[in-house]
C-alpha atoms as a PDB file:
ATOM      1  CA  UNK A   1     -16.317 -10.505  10.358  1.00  0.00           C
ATOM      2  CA  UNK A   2     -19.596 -10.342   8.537  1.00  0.00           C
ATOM      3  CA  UNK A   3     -20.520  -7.253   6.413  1.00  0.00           C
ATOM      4  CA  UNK A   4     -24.000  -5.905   5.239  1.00  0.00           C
ATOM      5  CA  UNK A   5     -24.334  -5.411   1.987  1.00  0.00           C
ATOM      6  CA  UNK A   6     -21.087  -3.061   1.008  1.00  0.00           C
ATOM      7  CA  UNK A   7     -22.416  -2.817  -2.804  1.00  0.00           C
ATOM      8  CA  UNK A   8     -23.900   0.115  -1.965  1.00  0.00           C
ATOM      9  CA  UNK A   9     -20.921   1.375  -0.615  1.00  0.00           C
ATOM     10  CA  UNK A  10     -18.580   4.158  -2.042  1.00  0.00           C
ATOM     11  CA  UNK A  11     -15.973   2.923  -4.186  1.00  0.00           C
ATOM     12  CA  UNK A  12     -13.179   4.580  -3.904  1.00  0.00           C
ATOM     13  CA  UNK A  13     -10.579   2.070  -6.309  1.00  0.00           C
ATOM     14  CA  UNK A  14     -10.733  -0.422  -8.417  1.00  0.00           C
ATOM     15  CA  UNK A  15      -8.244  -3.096  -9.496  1.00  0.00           C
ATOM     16  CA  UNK A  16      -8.268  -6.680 -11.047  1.00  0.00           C
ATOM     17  CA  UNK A  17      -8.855  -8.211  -8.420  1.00  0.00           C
ATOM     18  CA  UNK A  18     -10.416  -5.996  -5.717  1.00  0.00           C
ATOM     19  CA  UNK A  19     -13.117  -3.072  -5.096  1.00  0.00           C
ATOM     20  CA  UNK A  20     -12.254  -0.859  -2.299  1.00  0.00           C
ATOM     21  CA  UNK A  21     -15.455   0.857  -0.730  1.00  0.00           C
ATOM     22  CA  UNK A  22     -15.135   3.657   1.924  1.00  0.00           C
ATOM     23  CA  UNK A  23     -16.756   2.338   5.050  1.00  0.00           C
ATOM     24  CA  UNK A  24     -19.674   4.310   5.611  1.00  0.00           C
ATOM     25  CA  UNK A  25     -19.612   4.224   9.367  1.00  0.00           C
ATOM     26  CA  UNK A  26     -15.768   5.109  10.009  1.00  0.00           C
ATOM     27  CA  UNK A  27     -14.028   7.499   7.558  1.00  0.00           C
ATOM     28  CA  UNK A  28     -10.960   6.387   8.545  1.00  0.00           C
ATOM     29  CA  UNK A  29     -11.193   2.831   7.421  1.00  0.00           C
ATOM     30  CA  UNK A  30     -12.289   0.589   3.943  1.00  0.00           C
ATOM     31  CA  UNK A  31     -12.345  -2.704   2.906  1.00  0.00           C
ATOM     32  CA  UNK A  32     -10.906  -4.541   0.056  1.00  0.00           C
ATOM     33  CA  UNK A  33     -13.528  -7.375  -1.185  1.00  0.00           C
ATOM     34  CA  UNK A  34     -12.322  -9.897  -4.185  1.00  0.00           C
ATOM     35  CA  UNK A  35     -14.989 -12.074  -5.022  1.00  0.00           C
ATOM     36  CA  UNK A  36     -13.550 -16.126  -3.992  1.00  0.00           C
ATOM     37  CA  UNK A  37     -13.256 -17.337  -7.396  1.00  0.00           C
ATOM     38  CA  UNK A  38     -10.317 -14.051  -7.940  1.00  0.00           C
ATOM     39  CA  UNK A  39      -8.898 -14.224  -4.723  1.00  0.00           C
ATOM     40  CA  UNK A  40      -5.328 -14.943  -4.942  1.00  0.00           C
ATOM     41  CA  UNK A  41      -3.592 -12.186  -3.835  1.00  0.00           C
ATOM     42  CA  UNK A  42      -6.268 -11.105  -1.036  1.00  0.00           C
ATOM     43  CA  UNK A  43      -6.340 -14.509   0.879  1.00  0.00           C
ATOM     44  CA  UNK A  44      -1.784 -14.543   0.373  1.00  0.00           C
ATOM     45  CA  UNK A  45      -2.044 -10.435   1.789  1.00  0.00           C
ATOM     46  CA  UNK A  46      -4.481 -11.927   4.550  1.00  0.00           C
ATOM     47  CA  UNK A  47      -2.268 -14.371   5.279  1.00  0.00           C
ATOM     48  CA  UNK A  48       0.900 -12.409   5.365  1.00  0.00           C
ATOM     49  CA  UNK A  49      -0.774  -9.447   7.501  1.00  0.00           C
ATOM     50  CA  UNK A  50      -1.965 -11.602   9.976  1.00  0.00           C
ATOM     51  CA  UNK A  51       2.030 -13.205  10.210  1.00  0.00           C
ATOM     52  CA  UNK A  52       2.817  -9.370  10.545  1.00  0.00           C
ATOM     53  CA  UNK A  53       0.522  -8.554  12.973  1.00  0.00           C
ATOM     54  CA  UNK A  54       1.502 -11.542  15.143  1.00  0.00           C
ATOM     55  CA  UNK A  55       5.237 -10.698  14.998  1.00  0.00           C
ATOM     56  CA  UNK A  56       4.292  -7.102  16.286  1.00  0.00           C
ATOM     57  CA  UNK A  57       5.361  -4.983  12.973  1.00  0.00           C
ATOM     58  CA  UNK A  58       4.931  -1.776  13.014  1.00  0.00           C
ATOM     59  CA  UNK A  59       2.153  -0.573  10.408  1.00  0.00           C
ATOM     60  CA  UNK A  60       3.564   3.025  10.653  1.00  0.00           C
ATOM     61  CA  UNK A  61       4.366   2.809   6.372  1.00  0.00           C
ATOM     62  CA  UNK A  62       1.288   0.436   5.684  1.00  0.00           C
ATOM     63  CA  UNK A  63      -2.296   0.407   6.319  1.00  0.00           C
ATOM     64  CA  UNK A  64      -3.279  -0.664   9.523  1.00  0.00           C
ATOM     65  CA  UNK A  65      -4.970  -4.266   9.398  1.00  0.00           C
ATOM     66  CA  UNK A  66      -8.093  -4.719  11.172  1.00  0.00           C
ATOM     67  CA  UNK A  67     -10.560  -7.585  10.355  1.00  0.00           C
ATOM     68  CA  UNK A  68     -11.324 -10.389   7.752  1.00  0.00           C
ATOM     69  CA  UNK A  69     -14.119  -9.628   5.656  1.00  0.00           C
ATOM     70  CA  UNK A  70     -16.533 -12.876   4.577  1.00  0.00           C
ATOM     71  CA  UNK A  71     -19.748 -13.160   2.405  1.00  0.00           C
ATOM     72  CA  UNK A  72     -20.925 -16.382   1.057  1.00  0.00           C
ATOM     73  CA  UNK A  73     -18.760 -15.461  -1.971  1.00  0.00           C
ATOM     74  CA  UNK A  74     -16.377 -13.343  -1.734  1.00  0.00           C
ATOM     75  CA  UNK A  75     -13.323 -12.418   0.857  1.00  0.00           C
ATOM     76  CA  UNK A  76     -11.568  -8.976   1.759  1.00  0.00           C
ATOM     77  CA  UNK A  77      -9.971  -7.106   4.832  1.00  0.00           C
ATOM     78  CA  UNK A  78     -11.148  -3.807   6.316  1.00  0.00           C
ATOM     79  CA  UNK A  79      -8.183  -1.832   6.855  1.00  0.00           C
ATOM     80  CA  UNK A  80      -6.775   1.935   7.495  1.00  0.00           C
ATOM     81  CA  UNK A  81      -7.969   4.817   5.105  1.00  0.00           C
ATOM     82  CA  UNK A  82      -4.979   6.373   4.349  1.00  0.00           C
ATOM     83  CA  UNK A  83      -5.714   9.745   3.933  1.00  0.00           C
ATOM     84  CA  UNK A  84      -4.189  13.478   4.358  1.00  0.00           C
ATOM     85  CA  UNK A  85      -3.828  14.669   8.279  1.00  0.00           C
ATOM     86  CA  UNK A  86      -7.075  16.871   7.530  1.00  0.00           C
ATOM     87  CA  UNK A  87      -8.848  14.027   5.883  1.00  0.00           C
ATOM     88  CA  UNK A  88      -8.829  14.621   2.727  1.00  0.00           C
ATOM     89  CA  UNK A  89      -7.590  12.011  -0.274  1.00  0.00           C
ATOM     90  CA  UNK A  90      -3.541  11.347  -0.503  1.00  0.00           C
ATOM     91  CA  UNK A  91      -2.524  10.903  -3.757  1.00  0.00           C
ATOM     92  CA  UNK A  92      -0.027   8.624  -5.162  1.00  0.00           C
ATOM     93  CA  UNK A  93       3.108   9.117  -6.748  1.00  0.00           C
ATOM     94  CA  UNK A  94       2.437  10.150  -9.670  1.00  0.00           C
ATOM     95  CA  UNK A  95      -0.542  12.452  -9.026  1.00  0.00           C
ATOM     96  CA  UNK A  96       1.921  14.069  -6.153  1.00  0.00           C
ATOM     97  CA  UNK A  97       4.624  14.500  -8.411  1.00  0.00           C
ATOM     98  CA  UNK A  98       2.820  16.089 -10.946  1.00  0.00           C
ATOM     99  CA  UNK A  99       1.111  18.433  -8.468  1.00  0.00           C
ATOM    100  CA  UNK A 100       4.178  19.245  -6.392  1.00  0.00           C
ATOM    101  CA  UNK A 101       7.584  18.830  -8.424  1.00  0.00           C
ATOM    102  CA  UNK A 102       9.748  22.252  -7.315  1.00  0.00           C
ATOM    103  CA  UNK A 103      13.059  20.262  -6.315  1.00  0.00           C
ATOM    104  CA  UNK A 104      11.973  21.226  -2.439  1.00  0.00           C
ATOM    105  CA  UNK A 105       8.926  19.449  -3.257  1.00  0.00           C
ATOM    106  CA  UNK A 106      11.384  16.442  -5.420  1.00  0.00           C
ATOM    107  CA  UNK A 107      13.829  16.583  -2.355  1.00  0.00           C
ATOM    108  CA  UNK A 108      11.102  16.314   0.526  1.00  0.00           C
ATOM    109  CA  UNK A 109       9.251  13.170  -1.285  1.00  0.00           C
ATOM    110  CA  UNK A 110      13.079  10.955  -1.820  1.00  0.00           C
ATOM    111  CA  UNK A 111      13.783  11.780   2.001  1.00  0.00           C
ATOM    112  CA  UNK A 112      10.129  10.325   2.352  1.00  0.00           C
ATOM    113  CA  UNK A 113      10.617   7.360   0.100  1.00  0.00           C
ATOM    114  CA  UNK A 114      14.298   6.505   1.941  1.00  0.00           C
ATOM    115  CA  UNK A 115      12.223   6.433   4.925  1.00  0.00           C
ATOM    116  CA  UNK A 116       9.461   4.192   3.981  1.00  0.00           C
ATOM    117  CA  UNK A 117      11.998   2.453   1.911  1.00  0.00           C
ATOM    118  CA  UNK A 118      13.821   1.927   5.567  1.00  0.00           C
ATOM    119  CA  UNK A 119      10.759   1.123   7.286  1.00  0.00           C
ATOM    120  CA  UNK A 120      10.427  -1.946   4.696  1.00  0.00           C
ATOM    121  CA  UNK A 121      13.992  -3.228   5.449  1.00  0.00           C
ATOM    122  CA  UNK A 122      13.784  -2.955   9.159  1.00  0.00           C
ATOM    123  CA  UNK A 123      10.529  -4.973   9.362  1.00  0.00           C
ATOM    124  CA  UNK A 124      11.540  -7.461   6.376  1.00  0.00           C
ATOM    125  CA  UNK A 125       8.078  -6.057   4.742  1.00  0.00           C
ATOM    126  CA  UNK A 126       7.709  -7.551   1.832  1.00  0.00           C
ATOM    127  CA  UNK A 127       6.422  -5.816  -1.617  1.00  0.00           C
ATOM    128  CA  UNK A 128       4.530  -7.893  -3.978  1.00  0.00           C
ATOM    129  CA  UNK A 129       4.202  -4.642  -6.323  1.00  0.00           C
ATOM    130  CA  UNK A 130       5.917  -1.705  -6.133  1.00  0.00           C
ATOM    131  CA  UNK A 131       3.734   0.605  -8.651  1.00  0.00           C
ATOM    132  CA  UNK A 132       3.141   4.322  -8.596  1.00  0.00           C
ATOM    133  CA  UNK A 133      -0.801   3.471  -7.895  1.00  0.00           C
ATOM    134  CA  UNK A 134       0.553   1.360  -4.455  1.00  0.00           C
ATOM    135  CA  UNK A 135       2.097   4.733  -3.062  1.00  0.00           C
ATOM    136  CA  UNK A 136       0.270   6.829  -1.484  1.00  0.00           C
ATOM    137  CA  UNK A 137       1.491  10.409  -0.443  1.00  0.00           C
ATOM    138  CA  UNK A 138      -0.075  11.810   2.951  1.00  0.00           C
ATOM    139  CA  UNK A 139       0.387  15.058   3.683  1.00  0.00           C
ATOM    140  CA  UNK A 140       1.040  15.235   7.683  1.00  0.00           C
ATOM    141  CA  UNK A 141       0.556  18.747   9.974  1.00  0.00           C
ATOM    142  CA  UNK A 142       4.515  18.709   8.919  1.00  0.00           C
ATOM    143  CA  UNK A 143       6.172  17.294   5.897  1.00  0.00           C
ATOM    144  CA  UNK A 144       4.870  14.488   4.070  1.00  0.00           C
ATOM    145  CA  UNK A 145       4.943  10.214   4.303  1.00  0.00           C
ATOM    146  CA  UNK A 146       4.456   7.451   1.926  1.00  0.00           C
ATOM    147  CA  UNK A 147       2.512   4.624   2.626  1.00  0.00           C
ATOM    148  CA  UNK A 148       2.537   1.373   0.707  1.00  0.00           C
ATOM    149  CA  UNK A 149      -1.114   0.802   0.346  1.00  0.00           C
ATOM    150  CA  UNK A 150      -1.053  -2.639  -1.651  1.00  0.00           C
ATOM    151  CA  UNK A 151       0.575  -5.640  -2.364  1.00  0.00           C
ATOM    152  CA  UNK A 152       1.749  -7.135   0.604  1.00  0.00           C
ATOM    153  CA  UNK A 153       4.350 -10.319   0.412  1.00  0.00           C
ATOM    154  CA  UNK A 154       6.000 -12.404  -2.099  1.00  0.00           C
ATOM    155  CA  UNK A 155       4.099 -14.136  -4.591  1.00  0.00           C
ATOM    156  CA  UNK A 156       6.935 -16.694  -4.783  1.00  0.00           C
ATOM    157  CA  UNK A 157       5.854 -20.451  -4.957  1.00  0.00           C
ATOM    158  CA  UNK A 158       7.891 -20.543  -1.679  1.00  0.00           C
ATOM    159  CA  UNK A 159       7.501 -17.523   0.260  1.00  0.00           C
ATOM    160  CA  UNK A 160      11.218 -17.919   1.936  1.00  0.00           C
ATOM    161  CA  UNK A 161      11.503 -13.808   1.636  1.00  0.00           C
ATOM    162  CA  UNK A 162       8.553 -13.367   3.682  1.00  0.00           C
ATOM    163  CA  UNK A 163      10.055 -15.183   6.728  1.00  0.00           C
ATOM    164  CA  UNK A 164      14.017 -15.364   6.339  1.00  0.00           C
ATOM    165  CA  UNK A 165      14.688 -11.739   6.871  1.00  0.00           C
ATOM    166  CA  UNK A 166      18.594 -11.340   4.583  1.00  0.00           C
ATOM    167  CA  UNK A 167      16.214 -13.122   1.449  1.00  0.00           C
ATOM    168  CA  UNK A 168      13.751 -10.619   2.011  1.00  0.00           C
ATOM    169  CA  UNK A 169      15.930  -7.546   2.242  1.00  0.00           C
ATOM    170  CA  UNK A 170      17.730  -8.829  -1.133  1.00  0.00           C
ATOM    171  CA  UNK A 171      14.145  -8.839  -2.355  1.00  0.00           C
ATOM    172  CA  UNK A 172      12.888  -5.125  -1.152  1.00  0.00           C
ATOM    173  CA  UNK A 173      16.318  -4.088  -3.077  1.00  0.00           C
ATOM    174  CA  UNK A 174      15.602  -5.417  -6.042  1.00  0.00           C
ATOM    175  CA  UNK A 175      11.957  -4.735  -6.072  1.00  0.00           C
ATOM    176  CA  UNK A 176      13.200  -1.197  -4.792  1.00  0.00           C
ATOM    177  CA  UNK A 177      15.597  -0.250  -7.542  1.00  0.00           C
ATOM    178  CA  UNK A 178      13.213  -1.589 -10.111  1.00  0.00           C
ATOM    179  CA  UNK A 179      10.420   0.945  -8.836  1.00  0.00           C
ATOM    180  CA  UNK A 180      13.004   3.748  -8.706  1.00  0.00           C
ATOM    181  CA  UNK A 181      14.585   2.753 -12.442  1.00  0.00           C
ATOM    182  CA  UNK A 182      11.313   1.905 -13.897  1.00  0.00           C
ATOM    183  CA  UNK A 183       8.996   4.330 -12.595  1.00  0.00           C
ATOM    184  CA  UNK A 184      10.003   7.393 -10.587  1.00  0.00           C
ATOM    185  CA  UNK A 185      12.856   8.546 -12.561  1.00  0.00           C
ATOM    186  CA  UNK A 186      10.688   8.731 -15.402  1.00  0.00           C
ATOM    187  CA  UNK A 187       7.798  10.155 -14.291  1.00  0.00           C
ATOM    188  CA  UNK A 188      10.349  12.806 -12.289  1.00  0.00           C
ATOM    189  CA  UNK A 189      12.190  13.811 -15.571  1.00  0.00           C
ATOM    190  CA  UNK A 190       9.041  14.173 -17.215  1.00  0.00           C
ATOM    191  CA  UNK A 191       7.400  16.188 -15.476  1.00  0.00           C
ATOM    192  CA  UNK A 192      10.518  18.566 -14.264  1.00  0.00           C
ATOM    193  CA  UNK A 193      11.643  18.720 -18.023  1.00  0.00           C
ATOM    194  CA  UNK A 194       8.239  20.577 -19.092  1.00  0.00           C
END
């Protein structure tokens, strides 16, 4: 699919690699661009969505995937917005944690987590990352979901986890217990211990 010129887009994050711009025309959708020369992980996550999409996964705990984004130098996808039920921004982990850590609020975002956690090991859905800045929490008309917004598939050399599903669910629980080890727990602690 061919974009006009998304510079003057709204960007709404930043990484490495990629620029995400809100798409002016539909709220409910944006488009990662990497310029070709730094395109690594967008042309594997193209890849690897496109193998998802074909095999019918479910993109309930991910960002929908819609096109292929092309200029005559750089590459992206235009997927899902994923926002708050009333539109407004969903924050990530650690921004929802800080803003909402009663142990009701602690309780209600680990039932959430087992459930996108679940999500990833029924569909063999492969993390590259699993960082606080990847998670988004969206507040729905009840309760809450998280969404893994980035880093899609294994950055192996062989990608066997992406298509054997018992290697990828060994991967998911290793990636998983790092993110919960490495991350959460600290960022929970801190902020309850205040």
């Amino acid at each position: 699919m061919q974009v006009s010129d998304f510079s003057q887009w709204e960007i709404i994050g930043q990484g490495t690699e990629r620029v995400c711009y809100k798409h002016p025309d539909n709220p409910s959708r944006c488009i990662k661009i990497s310029k070709k020369s730094q395109a690594k992980q967008t042309k594997r996550e193209i890849k690897y969505l496109n193998y998802l999409k074909a095999k019918g996964v479910s993109f309930s705990h991910i960002p929908e995937f819609y096109n292929v984004i092309e200029t005559q130098d750089s590459i992206g996808m235009e997927v899902e917005l994923v926002s708050n039920f009333d539109g407004s921004r969903a924050l990530n982990i650690r921004h929802y944690v800080e803003e909402n850590h009663t142990s009701e609020d602690i309780t209600q975002l680990k039932l959430a987590l087992k459930e996108l956690k679940d999500n990833l090991i029924e569909n063999n859905i492969i993390p590259c990352d699993l960082l606080m800045s990847n998670l988004l929490v969206t507040r729905l008309n009840h309760g809450i979901k998280v969404v893994l917004i980035d880093g899609f598939g294994t950055a192996d050399a062989i990608p066997l986890a992406n298509y054997v599903k018992f290697v990828g669910n060994r991967k998911i629980e290793r990636k998983w217990s790092k993110f919960i080890d490495k991350f959460l727990t600290p960022c929970i602690e801190r902020v309850t211990s205040k």
